[in-house]
Protein backbone atom coordinates (compact mmCIF):
# COMPACT_ATOMS: atom_id res chain seq x y z
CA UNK A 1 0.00 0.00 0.00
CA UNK A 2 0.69 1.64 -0.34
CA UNK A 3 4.76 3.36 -2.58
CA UNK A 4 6.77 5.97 -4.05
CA UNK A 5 7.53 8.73 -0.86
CA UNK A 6 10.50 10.04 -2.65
CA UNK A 7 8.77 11.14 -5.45
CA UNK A 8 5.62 12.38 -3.95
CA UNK A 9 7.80 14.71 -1.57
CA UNK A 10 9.48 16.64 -4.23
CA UNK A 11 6.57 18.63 -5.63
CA UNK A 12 5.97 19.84 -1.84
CA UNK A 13 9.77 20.37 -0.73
CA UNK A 14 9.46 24.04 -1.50
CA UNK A 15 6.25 24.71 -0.32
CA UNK A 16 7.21 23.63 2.81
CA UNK A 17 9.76 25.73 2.79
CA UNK A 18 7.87 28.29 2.48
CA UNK A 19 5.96 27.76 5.60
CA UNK A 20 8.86 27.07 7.56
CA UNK A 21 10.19 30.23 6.52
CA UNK A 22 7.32 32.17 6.94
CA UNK A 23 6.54 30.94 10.40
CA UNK A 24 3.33 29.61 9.15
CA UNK A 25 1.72 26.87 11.70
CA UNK A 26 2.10 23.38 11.00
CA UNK A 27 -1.35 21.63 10.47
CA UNK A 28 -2.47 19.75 13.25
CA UNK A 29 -3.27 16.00 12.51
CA UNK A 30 -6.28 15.01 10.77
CA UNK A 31 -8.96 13.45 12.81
CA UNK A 32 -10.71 9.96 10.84
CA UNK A 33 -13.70 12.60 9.84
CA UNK A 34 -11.46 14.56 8.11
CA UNK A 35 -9.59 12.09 6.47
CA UNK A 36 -12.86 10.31 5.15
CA UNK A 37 -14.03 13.60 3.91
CA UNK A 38 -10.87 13.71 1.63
CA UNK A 39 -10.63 10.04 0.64
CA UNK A 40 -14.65 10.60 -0.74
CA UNK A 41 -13.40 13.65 -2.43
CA UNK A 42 -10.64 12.32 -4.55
CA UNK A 43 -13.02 8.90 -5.37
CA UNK A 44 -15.33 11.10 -6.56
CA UNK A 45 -12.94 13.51 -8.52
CA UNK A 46 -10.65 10.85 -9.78
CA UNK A 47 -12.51 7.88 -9.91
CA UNK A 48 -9.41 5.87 -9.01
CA UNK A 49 -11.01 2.62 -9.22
CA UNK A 50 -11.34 2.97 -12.75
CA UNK A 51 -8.34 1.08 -14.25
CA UNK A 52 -7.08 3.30 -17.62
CA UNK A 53 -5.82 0.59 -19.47
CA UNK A 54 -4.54 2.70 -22.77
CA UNK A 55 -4.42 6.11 -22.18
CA UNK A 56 -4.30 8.36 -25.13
CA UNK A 57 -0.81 10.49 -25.39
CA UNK A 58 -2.91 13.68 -25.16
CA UNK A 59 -4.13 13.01 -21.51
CA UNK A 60 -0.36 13.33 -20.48
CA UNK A 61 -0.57 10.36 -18.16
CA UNK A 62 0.69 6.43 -18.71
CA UNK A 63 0.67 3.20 -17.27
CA UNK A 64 3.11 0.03 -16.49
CA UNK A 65 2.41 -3.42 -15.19
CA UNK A 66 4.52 -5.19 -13.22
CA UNK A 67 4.03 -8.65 -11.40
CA UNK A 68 6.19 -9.53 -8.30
CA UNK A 69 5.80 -13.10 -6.02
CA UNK A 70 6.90 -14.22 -2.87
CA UNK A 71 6.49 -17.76 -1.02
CA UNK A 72 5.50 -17.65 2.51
CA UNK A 73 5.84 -21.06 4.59
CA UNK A 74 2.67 -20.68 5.99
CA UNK A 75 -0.94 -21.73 5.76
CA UNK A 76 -3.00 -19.56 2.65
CA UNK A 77 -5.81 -19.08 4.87
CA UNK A 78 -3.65 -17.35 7.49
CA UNK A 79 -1.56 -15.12 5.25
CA UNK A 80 -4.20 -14.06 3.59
CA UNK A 81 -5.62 -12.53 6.55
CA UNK A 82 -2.51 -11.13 8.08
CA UNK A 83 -1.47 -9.64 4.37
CA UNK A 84 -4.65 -8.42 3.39
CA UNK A 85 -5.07 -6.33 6.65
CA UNK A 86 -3.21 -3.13 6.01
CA UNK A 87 -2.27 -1.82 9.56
CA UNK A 88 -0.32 -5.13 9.77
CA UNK A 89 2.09 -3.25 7.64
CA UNK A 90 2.63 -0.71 9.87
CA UNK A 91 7.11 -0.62 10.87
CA UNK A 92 7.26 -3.26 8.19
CA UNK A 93 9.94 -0.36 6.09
CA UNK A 94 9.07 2.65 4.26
CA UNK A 95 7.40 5.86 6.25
CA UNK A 96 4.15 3.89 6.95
CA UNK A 97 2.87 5.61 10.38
CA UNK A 98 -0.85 5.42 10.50
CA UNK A 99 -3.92 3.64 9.06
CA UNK A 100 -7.38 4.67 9.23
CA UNK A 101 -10.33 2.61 8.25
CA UNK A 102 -13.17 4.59 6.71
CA UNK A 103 -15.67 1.82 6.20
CA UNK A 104 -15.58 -1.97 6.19
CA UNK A 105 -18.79 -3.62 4.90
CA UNK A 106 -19.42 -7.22 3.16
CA UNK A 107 -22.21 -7.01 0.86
CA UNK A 108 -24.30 -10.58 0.40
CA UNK A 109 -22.21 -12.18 -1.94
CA UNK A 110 -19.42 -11.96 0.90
CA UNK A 111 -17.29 -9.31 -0.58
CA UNK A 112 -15.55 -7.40 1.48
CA UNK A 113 -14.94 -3.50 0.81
CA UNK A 114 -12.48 -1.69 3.34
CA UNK A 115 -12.36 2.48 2.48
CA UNK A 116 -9.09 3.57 3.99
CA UNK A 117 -6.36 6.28 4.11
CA UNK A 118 -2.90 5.56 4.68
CA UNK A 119 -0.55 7.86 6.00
CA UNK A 120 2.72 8.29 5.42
CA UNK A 121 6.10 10.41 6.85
CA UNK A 122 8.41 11.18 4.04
CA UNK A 123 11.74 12.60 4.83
CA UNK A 124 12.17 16.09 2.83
CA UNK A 125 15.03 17.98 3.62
CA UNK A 126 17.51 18.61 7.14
CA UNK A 127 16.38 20.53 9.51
CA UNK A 128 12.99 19.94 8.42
CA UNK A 129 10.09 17.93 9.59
CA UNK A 130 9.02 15.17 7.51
CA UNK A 131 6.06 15.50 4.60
CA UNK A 132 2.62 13.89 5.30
CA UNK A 133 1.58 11.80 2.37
CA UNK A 134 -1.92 10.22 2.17
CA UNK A 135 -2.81 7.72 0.14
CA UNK A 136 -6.42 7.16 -0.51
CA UNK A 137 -7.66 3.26 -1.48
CA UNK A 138 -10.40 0.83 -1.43
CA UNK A 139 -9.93 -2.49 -0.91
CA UNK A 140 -12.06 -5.66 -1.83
CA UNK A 141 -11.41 -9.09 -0.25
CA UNK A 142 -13.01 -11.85 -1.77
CA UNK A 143 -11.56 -14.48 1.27
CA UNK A 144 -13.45 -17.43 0.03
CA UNK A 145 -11.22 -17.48 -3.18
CA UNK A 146 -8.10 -15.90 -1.66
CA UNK A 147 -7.40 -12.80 -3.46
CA UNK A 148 -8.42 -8.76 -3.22
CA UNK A 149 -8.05 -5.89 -5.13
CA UNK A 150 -7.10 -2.25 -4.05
CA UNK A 151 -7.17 0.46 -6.08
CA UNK A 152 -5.32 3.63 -4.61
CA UNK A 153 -4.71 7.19 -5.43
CA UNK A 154 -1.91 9.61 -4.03
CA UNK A 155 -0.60 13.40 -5.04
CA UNK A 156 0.89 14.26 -7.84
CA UNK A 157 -2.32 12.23 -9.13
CA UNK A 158 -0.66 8.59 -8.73
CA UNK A 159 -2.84 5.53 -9.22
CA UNK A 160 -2.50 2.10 -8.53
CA UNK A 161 -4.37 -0.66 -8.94
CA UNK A 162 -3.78 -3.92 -7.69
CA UNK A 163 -4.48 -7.62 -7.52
CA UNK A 164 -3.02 -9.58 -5.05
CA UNK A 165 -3.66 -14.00 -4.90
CA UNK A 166 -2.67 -16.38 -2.69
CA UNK A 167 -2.17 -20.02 -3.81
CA UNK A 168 -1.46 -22.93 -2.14
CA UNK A 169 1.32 -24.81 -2.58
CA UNK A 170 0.96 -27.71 -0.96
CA UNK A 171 3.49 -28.33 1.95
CA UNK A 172 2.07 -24.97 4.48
CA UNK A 173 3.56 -23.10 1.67
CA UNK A 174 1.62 -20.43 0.19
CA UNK A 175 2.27 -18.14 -2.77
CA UNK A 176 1.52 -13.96 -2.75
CA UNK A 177 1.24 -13.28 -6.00
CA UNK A 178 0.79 -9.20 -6.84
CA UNK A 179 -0.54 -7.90 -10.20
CA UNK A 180 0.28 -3.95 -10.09
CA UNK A 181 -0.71 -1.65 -12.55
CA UNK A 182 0.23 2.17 -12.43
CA UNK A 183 -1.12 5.26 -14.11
CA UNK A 184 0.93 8.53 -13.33
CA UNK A 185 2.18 11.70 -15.60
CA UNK A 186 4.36 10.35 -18.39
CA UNK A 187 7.26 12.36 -16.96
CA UNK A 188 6.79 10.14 -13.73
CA UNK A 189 5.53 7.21 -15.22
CA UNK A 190 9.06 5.02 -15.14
CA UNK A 191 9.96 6.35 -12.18
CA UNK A 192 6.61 5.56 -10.73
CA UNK A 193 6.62 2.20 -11.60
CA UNK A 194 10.68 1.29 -10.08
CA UNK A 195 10.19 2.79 -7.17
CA UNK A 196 6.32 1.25 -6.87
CA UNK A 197 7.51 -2.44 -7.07
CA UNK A 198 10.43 -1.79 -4.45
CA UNK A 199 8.28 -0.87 -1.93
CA UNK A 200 5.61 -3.37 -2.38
CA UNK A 201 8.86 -6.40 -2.51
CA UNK A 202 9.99 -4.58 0.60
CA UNK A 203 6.66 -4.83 2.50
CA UNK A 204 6.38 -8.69 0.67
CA UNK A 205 9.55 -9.60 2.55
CA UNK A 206 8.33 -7.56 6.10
CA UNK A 207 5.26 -9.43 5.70
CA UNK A 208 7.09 -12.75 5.21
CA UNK A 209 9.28 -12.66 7.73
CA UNK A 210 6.69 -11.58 10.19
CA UNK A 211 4.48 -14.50 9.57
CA UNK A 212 6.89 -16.81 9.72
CA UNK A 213 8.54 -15.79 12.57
CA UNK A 214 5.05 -15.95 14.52
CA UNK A 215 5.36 -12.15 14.99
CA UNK A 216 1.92 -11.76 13.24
């Protein structure tokens, strides 16, 4: 979940600069209401959860898919659960510091949706406090067949969409399989991508050594 803190810090370095240099008050935290308010604003501005599969070269954005896998000696059922929950994530690398859950519903067919914001502490520059990052998603967990799907937006206007399936291999071993696809500015769009599938094989091997290690 969440991604690419380097690159969504830049376009606010110097505005926080700015601030800092204008003795401008630093924004309290966001309570849950607040953060819900925004995470229904940008679904219904950007419509994240629609997956742009061939942009046109006028719309100045583009898209790369990736795949990634890790093994997990562990039972499917069980990883799924731990994997799938995103505050499980939390100290697991990156700047993840906070999670909040919007919404969690499961509608008849036993889907379950999870509205959340994730918030992140990017390191900007010395002397400075880190950058707050928020990254909107929603997440739907089909458990019964052992996959979900998250689709996520962050500043500059970063989506992501994901599918993520766990398969048994036999033997308590169980394979995370991730299917990523990102849309971002064409200038960003390589850059996007790299830096994208580090962080989610960074969190895959947190993850994995947690389970295993009985530490979730």
């Amino acid at each position: 979940m969440v991604k690419i803190f380097r690159l969504l810090a830049a376009p606010f370095v110097a505005l926080t600069l700015v601030l800092t240099a204008s003795g401008a008050p630093a924004r309290a935290e966001e309570t849950d209401a607040q953060l819900a308010t925004d995470w229904q604003n940008a679904w219904n501005f950007y419509k994240f959860y629609q997956c742009v599969t061939s942009p046109l070269p006028w719309t100045g954005r583009g898209t790369q898919t990736r795949d990634i896998a890790i093994d997990i000696t562990a039972p499917a059922a069980r990883v799924f659960s731990v994997y799938s929950d995103f505050r499980n994530h939390l100290g697991l690398g990156g700047f993840l510091r906070r999670v909040a859950i919007h919404s969690d519903t499961t509608a008849a067919d036993g889907v379950r949706t999870v509205n959340s914001t994730a918030i992140e502490d990017v390191p900007t520059l010395d002397g400075l406090p880190p950058l707050s990052i928020k990254t909107h998603a929603q997440q739907r967990l089909h458990a019964s067949e052992l996959y979900f799907e998250t689709d996520s937006w962050t500043l500059p206007n970063v989506v992501t969409h994901q599918k993520i399936v766990f398969t048994d291999l036999g033997g308590g071993v169980t394979r995370v399989s991730e299917h990523l696809v990102f849309e971002a500015n064409l200038l960003l769009i390589d850059y996007t991508a790299a830096n994208g599938v580090a962080s989610h094989q960074a969190t895959q091997a947190g993850l994995k050594n947690a389970i295993e290690s009985g530490a979730l």
